[in-house]
Protein backbone atom coordinates (compact mmCIF):
# COMPACT_ATOMS: atom_id res chain seq x y z
CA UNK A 1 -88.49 28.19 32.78
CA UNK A 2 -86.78 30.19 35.66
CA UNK A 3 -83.67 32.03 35.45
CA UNK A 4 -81.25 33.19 37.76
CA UNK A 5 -78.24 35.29 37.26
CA UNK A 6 -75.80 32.37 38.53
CA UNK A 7 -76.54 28.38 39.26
CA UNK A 8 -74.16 27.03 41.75
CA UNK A 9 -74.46 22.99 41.66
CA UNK A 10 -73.36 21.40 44.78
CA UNK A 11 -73.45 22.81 48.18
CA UNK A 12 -69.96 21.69 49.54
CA UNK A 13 -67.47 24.22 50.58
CA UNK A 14 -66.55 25.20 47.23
CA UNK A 15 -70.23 25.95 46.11
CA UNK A 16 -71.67 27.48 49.53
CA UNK A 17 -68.36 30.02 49.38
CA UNK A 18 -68.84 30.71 45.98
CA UNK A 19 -72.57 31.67 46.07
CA UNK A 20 -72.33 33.27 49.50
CA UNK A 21 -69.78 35.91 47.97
CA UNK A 22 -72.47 36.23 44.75
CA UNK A 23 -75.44 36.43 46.70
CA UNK A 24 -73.64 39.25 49.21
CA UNK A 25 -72.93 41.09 46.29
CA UNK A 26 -76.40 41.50 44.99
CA UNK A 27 -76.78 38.17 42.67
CA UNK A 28 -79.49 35.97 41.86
CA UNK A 29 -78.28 32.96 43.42
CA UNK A 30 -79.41 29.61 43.09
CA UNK A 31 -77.63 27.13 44.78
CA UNK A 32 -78.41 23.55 43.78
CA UNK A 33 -78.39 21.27 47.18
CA UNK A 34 -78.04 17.41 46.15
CA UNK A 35 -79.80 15.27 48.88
CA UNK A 36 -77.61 13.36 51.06
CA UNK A 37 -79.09 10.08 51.13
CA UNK A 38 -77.16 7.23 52.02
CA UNK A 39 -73.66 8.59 50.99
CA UNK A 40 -71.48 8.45 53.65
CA UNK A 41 -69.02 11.26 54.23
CA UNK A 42 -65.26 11.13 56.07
CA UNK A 43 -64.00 13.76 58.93
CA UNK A 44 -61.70 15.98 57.81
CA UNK A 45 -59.10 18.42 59.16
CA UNK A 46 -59.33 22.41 58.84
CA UNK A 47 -56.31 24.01 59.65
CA UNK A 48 -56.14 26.93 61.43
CA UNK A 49 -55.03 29.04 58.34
CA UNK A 50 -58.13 28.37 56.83
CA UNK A 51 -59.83 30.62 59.84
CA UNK A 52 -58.46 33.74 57.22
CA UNK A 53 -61.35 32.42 54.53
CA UNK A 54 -63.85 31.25 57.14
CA UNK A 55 -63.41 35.40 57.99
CA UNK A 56 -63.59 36.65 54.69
CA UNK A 57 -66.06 34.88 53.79
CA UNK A 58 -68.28 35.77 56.78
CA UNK A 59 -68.36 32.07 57.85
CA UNK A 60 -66.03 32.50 60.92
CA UNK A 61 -69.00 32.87 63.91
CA UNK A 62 -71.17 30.16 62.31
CA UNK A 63 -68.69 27.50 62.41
CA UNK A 64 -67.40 28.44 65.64
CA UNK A 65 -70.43 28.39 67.42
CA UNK A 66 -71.22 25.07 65.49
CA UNK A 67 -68.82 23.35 68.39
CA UNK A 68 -66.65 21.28 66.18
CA UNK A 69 -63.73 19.75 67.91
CA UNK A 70 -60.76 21.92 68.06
CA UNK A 71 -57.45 20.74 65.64
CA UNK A 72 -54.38 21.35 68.69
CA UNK A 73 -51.74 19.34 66.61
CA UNK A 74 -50.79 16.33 64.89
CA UNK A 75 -48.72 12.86 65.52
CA UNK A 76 -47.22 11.48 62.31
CA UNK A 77 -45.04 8.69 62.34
CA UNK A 78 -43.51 8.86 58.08
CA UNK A 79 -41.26 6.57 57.18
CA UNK A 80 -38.12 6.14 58.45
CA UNK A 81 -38.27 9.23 60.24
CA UNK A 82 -38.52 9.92 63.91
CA UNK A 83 -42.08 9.79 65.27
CA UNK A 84 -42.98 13.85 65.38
CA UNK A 85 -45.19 15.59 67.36
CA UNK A 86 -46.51 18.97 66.39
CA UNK A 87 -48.92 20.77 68.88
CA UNK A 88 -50.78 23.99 67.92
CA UNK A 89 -50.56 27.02 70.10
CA UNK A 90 -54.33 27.74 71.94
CA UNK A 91 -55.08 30.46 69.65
CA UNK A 92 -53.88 28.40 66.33
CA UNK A 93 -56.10 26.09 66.29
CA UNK A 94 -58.02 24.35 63.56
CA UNK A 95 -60.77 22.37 63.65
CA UNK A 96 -61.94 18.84 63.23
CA UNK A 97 -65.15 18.19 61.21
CA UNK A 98 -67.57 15.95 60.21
CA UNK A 99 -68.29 16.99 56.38
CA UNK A 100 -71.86 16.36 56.77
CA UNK A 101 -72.09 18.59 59.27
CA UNK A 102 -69.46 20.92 58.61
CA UNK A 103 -71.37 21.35 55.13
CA UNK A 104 -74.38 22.24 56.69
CA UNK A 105 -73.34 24.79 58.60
CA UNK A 106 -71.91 26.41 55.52
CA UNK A 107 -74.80 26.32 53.27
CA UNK A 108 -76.83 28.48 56.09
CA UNK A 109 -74.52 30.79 55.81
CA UNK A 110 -75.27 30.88 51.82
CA UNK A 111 -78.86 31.09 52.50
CA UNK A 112 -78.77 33.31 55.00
CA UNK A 113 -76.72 35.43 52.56
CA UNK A 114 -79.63 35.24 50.15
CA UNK A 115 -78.74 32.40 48.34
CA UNK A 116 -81.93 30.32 46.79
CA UNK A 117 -81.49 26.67 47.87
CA UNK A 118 -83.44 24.27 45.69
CA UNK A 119 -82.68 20.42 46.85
CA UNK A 120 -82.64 18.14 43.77
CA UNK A 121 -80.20 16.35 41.37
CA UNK A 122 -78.61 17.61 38.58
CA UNK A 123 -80.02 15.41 35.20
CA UNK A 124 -77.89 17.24 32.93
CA UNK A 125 -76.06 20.80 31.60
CA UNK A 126 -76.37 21.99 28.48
CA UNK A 127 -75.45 25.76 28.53
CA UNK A 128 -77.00 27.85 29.88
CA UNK A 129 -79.54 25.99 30.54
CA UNK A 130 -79.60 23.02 33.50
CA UNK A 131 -81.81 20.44 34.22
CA UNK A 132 -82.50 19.13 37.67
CA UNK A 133 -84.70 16.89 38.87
CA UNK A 134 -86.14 18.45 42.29
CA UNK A 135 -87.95 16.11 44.62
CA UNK A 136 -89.38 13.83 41.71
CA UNK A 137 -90.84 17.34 39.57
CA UNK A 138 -88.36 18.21 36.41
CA UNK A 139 -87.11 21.82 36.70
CA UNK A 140 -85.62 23.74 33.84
CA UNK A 141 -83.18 26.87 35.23
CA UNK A 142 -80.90 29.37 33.17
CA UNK A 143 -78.44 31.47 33.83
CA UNK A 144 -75.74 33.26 31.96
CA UNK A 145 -72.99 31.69 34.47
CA UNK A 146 -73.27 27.81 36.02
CA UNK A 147 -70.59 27.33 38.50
CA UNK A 148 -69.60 23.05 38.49
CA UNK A 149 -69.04 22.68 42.28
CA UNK A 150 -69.91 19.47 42.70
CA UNK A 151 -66.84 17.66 43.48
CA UNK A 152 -65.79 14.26 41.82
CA UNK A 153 -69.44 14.09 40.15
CA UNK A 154 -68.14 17.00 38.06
CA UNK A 155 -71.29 17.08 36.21
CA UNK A 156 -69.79 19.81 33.24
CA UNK A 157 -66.21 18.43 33.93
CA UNK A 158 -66.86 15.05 32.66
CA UNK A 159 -68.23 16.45 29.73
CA UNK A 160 -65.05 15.71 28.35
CA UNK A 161 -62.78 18.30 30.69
CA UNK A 162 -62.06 15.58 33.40
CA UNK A 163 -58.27 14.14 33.23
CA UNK A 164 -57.91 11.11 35.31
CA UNK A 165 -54.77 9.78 36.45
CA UNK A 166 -54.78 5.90 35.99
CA UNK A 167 -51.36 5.68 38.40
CA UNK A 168 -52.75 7.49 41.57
CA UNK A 169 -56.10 5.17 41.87
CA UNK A 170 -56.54 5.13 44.94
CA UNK A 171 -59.42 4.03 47.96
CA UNK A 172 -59.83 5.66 51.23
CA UNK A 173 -61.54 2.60 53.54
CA UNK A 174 -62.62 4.64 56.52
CA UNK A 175 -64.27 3.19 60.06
CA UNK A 176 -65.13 5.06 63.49
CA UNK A 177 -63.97 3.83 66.46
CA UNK A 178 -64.97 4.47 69.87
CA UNK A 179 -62.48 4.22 73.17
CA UNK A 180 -63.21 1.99 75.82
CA UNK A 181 -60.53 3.54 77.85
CA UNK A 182 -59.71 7.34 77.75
CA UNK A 183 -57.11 8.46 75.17
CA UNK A 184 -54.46 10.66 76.33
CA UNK A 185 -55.79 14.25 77.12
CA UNK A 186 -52.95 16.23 75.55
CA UNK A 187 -53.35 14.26 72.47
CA UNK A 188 -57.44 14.67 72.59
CA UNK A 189 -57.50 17.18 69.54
CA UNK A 190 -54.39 15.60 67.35
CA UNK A 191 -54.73 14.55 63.87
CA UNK A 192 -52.76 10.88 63.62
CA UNK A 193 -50.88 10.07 60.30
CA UNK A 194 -48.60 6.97 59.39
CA UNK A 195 -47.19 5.49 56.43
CA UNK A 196 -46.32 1.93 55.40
CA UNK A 197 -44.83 0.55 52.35
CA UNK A 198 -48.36 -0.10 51.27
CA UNK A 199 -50.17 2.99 51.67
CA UNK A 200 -50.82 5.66 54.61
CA UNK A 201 -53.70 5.95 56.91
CA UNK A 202 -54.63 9.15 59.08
CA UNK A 203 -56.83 9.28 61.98
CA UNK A 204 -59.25 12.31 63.35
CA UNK A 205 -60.99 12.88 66.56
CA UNK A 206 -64.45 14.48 66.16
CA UNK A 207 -65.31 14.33 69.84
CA UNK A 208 -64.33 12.85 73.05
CA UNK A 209 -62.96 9.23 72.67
CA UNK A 210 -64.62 9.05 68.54
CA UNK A 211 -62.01 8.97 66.17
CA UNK A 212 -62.49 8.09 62.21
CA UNK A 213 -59.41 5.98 61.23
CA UNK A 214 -58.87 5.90 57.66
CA UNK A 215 -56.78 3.70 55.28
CA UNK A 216 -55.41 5.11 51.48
CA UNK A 217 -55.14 2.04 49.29
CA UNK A 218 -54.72 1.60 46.11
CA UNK A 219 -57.17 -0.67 44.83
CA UNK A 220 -54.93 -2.58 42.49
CA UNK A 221 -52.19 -3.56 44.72
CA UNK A 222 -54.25 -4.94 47.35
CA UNK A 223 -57.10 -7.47 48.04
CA UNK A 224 -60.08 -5.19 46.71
CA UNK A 225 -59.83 -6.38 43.56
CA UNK A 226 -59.88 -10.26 44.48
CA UNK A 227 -63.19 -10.32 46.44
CA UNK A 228 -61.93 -9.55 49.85
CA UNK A 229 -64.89 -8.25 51.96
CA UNK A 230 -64.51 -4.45 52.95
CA UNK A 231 -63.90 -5.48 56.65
CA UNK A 232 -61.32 -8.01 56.04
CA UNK A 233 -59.35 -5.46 54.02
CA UNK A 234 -59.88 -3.00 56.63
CA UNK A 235 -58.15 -4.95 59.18
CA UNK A 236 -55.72 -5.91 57.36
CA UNK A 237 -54.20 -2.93 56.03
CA UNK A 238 -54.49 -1.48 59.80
CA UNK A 239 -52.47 -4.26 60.70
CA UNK A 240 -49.99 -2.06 58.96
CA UNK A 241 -49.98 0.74 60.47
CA UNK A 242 -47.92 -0.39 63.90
CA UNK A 243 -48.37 3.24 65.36
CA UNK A 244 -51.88 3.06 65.74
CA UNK A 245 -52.34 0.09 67.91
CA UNK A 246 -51.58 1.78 71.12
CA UNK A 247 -54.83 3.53 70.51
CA UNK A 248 -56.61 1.23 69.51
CA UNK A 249 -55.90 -1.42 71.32
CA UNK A 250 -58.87 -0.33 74.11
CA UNK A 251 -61.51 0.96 71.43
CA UNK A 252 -64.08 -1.06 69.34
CA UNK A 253 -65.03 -0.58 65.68
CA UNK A 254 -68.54 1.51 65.94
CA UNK A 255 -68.90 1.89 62.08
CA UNK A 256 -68.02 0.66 58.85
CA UNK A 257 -66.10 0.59 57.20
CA UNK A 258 -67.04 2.01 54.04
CA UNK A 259 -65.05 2.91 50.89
CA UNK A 260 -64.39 6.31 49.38
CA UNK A 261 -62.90 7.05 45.93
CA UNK A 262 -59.48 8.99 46.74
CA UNK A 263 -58.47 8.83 42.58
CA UNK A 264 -56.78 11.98 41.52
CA UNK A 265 -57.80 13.92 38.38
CA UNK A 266 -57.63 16.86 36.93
CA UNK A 267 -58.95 18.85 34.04
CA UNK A 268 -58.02 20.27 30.75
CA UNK A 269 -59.75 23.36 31.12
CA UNK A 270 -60.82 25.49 34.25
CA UNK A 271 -63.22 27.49 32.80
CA UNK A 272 -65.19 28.90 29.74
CA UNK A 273 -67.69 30.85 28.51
CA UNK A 274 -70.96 30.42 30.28
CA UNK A 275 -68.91 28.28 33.28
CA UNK A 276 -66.45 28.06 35.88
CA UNK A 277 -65.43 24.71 37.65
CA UNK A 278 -64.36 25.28 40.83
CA UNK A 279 -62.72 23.15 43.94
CA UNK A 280 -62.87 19.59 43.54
CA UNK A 281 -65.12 19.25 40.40
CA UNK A 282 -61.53 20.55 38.41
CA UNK A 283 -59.25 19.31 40.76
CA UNK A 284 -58.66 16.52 43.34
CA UNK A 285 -55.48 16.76 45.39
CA UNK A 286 -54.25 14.04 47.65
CA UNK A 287 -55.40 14.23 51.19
CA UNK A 288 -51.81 13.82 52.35
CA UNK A 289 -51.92 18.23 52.17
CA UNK A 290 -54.85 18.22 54.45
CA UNK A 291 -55.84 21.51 52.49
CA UNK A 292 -58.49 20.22 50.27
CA UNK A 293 -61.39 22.16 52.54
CA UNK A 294 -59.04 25.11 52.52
CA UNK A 295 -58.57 24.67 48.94
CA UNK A 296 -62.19 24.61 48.07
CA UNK A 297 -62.96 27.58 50.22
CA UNK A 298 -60.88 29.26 48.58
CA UNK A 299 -61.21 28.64 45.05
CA UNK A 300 -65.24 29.11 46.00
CA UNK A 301 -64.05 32.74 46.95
CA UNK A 302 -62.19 33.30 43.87
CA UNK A 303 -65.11 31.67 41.80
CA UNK A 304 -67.64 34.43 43.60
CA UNK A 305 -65.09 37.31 42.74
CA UNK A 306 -64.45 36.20 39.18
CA UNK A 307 -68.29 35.74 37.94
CA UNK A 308 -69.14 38.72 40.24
CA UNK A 309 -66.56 40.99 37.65
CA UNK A 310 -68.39 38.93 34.82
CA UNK A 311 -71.61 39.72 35.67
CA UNK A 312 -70.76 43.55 36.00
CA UNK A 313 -68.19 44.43 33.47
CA UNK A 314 -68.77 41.36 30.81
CA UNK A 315 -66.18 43.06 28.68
CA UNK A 316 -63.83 41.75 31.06
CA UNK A 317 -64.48 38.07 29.84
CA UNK A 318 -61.40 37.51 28.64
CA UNK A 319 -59.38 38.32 31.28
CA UNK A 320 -61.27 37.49 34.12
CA UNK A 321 -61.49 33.93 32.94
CA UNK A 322 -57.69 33.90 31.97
CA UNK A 323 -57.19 35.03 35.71
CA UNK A 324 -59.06 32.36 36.88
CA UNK A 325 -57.87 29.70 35.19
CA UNK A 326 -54.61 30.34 35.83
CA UNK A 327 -55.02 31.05 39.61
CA UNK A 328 -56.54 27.40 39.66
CA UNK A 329 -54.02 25.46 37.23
CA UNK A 330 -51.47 26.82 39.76
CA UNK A 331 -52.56 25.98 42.96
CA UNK A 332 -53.58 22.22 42.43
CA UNK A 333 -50.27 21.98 40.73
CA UNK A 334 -48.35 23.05 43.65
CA UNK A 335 -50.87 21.03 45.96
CA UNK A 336 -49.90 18.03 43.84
CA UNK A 337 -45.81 19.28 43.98
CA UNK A 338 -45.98 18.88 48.03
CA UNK A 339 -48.04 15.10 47.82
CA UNK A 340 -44.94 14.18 45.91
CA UNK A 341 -42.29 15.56 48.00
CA UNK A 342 -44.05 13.34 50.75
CA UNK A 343 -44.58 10.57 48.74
CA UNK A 344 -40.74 9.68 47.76
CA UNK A 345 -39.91 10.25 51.53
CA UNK A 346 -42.75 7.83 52.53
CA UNK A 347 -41.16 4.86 50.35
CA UNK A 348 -38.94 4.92 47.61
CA UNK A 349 -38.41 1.33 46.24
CA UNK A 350 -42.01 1.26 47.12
CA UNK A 351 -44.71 0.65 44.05
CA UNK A 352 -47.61 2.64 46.11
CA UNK A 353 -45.30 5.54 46.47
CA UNK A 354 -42.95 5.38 43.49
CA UNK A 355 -46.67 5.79 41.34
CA UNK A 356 -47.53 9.19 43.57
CA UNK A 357 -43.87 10.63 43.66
CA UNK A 358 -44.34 12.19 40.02
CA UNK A 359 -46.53 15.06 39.20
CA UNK A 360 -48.32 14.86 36.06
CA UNK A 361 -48.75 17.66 34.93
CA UNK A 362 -45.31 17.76 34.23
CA UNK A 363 -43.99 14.04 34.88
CA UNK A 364 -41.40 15.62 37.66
CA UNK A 365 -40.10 13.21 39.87
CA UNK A 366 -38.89 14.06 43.47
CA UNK A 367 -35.90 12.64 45.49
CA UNK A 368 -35.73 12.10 49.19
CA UNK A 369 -35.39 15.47 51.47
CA UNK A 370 -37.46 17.49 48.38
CA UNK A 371 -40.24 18.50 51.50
CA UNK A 372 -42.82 20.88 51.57
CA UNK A 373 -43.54 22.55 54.74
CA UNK A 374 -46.99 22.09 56.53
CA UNK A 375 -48.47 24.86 54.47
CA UNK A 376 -47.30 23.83 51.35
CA UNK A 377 -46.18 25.90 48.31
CA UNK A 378 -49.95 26.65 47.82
CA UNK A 379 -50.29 27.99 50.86
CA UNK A 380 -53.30 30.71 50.20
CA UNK A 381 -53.26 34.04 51.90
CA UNK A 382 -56.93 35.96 50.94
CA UNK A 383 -55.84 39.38 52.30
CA UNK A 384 -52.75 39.50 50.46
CA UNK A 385 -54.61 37.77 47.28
CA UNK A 386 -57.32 40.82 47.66
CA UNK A 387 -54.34 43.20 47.17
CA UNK A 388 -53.38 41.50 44.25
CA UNK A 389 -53.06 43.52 41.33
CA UNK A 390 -55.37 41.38 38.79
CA UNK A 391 -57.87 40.95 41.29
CA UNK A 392 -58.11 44.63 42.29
CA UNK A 393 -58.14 45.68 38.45
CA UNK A 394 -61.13 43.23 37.85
């Protein structure tokens, strides 16, 4: 049986951050690497905040160099409101990413940190010991601290931590599309989002004239449920989004599209003894922030700071998983606050949005003009969290 001194499952932002800041530090990190396959993955927007982590977490070169397509602003036409346009100075830029390959290029960082990477699938967890099935051949692995970042498999959270949330079900349908005619330049790099009374779609470029358009539905207010084929329901929830037919009136649907569960959830517990969940395997926030990459990044940092402490000074137990929890109960909560606060300004009257202007935790309901800025409440600053008091006493 081998044993490491930390088992990181899933090799997503969350778990690449989290074992890069373990293995840096000295650890015996083994990061478990679940093969791709056929899962298909959606693009995603990093914002340029997130360049603070990508730094602290020595990731900054390796995704620059990677040459993702710059994030220079968005168009968002919400609601009732005036169409905006928000463009991103030259040297605020974000980027735009395939997660596939944005992935990647984080888990070589991890390796290259000194991370182990064994490719296989988690079969099951029972503390502290984890069995994966590598490349056909059963493996047996313990450690005194398993990190849970793999996402919405959660594969400790659903061992009875997982809280769904039955009233924000909800499907992302997502297709690429290629121009036939150029877009306009000054627009090249800019995030598209629109609402409708039935839902919201957003759009991202991940190179020259290739854009992913993707639709939020929820899957029991529309035609999913009633044997619709994927396509037809594609088209005809972009048929309500009026602001995206200029663009794509002269491009052609390359692929899909394909369906993505969207569902929020939470859990009841953040961490224990012997674990940690971390980024979206306790928490899924609605992609309406755009800070779920930045979110996982950073509560992958945190994660790698926390069981670092553990593994040093285990009398700290106690309060180092107190710290932790807490840190992560509070950000998804004020993650969740800001989907809200866009939510009852996207459609009140509206069943799609009346279900997502509450937040459960504590059943608050918003009221129109209740807006979160574009960094949100959770808005995550690492060099003034690495003053923090808590964190510079653990």
């Amino acid at each position: 049986m081998r044993r490491a001194a930390v088992i990181v499952i899933g090799a997503g932002p969350a778990g690449c951050a989290a074992a890069t800041v373990l293995a840096e530090a000295g650890h015996d990190v083994l990061l478990v690497d679940r093969p791709a396959g056929s899962r298909r993955a959606l693009a995603e927007s990093i914002p340029p905040s997130a360049k603070r982590l990508l730094v602290e977490l020595g990731m900054d070169r390796a995704v620059a160099a990677a040459g993702f397509q710059p994030w220079t602003g968005n168009s968002v036409w919400w609601a009732d409101a005036p169409p905006r346009v928000e463009t991103f100075t030259p040297d605020a830029t974000g980027y735009q990413v395939e997660r596939n390959r944005f992935d990647a290029v984080l888990r070589d960082v991890a390796i290259a940190a000194g991370a182990q990477r064994l490719p296989g699938v988690v079969r099951d967890v029972d503390l502290p010991s984890v069995t994966i099935d590598a490349n056909g051949e059963v493996a047996q692995v313990t450690a005194p601290w398993v990190l849970d970042c793999s996402g919405r498999a959660g594969v400790i959270a659903r061992k009875g931590l997982r809280m769904s949330e039955p009233s924000h079900r909800t499907v992302a349908l997502a297709g690429i599309w290629r121009a036939t005619m150029p877009w306009p330049p000054e627009k090249e790099g800019h995030t598209l989002v629109a609402s409708h009374a039935d839902g919201w779609a957003w759009s991202v470029p991940v190179a020259s004239g290739l854009r992913y358009v993707t639709l939020m539905v929820d899957p029991e207010r529309s035609h999913l449920t009633r044997g619709a084929s994927a396509l037809d329901l594609y088209r005809a929830e972009l048929d309500k989004v009026a602001p995206f037919a200029p663009w794509l009136e002269h491009a052609l649907l390359e692929d899909g599209p394909w369906g993505a569960d969207a569902s929020l959830y939470g859990a009841s517990q953040h961490a224990g003894p012997g674990f940690l969940l971390v980024g979206d395997a306790a928490a899924f926030i609605d992609p309406l922030s755009s800070f779920g990459v930045k979110k996982a990044l950073a509560s992958g940092w945190l994660a790698g700071v926390v069981v670092h402490t553990l593994l040093i000074a285990p009398e700290m137990q106690a309060a180092a998983l107190s710290f932790f929890e807490a840190r992560e109960r509070a950000i998804a909560s004020s993650f969740r606050q800001q989907a809200a606060r866009y939510a009852v300004d996207a459609g009140e009257g509206h069943p799609f949005w009346e279900a997502r202007a509450s937040v459960p935790e504590g059943g608050r309901v918003f009221r129109p003009g209740e807006f979160a800025g574009p960094e949100g409440p959770a808005s995550i600053d690492t060099a003034l969290l690495a003053r923090d008091p808590d964190v510079l006493s653990a």
